[in-house]
Protein backbone atom coordinates (compact mmCIF):
# COMPACT_ATOMS: atom_id res chain seq x y z
CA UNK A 1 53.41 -83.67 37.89
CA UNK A 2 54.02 -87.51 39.03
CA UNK A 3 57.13 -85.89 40.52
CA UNK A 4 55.66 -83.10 42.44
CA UNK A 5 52.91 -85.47 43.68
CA UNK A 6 55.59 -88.15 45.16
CA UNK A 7 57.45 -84.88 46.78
CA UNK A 8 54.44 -84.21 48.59
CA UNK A 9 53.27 -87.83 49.54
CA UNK A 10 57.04 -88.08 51.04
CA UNK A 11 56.68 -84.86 52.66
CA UNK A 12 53.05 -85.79 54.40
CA UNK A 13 54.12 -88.95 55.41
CA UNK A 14 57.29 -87.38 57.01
CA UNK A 15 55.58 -85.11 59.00
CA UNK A 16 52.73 -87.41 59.96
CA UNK A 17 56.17 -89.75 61.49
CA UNK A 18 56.87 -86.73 63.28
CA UNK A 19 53.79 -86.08 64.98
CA UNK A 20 53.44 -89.86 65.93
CA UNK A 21 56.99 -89.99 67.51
CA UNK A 22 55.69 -87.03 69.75
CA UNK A 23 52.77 -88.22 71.03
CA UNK A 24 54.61 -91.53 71.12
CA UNK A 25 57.11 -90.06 73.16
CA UNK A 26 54.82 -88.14 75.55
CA UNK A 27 52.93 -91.65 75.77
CA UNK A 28 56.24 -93.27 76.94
CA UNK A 29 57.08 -90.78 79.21
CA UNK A 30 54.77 -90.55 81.57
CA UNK A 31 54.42 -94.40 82.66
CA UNK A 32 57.88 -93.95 82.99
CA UNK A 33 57.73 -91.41 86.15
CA UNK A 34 58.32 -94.06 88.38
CA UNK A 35 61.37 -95.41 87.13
CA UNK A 36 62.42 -91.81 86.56
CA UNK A 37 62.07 -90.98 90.08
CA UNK A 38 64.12 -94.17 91.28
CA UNK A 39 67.02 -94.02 88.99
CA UNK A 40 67.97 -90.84 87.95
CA UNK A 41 66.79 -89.59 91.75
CA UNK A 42 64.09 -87.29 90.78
CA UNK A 43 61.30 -85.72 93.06
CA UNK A 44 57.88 -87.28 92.17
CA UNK A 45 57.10 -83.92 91.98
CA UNK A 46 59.24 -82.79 89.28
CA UNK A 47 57.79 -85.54 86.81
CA UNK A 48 55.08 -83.02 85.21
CA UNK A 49 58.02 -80.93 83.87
CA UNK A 50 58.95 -83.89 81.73
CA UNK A 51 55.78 -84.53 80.38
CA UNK A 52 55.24 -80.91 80.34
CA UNK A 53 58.40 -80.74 78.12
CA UNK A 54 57.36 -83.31 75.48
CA UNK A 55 54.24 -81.85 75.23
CA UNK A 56 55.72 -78.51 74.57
CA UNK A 57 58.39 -79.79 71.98
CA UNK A 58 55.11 -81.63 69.91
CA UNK A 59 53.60 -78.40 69.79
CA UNK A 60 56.41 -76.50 68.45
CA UNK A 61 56.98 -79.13 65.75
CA UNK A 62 54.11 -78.86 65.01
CA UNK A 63 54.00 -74.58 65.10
CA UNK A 64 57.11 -74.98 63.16
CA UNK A 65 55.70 -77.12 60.13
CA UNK A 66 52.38 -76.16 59.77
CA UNK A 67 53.79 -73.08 57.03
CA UNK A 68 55.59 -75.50 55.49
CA UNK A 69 53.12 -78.71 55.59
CA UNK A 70 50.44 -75.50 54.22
CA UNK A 71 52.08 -75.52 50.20
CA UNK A 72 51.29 -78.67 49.51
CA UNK A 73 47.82 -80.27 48.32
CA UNK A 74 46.27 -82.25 51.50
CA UNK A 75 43.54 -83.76 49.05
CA UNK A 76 45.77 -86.22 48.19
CA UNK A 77 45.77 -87.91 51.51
CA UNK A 78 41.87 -86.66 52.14
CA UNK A 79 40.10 -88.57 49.21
């Protein structure tokens, strides 16, 4: 059971360090516009679609582990 229990506290903290490196990134990304527009010769414009993209790839992680993240016991981490 001690097993089981430290497979699911690795697995819980592993996604939670997903989830906070995508709204990290998204949070990185868009003060960045600026400098994306200047160096890699972007329309202002087109910034959104970056953002837009991050945003979309933390939902689909998200979509995408929620099954999984489902088996094991949450009320370990709720207490």
């Amino acid at each position: 059971m001690d097993d089981n229990r430290t497979t699911q506290s690795r697995v819980l903290r592993l996604a939670l360090l997903i989830n906070m490196l995508s709204i990290g990134t998204l949070m990185m990304v868009m003060p960045l516009g600026a400098d994306f527009v200047k160096y890699l010769n972007m329309k202002p414009e087109h910034i959104g679609y970056i953002a837009g993209r991050a945003t979309f790839a933390s939902a689909l992680i998200g979509f995408f582990l929620a099954p999984y993240l489902d088996r094991f016991d949450i009320s370990l981490w709720v207490d």
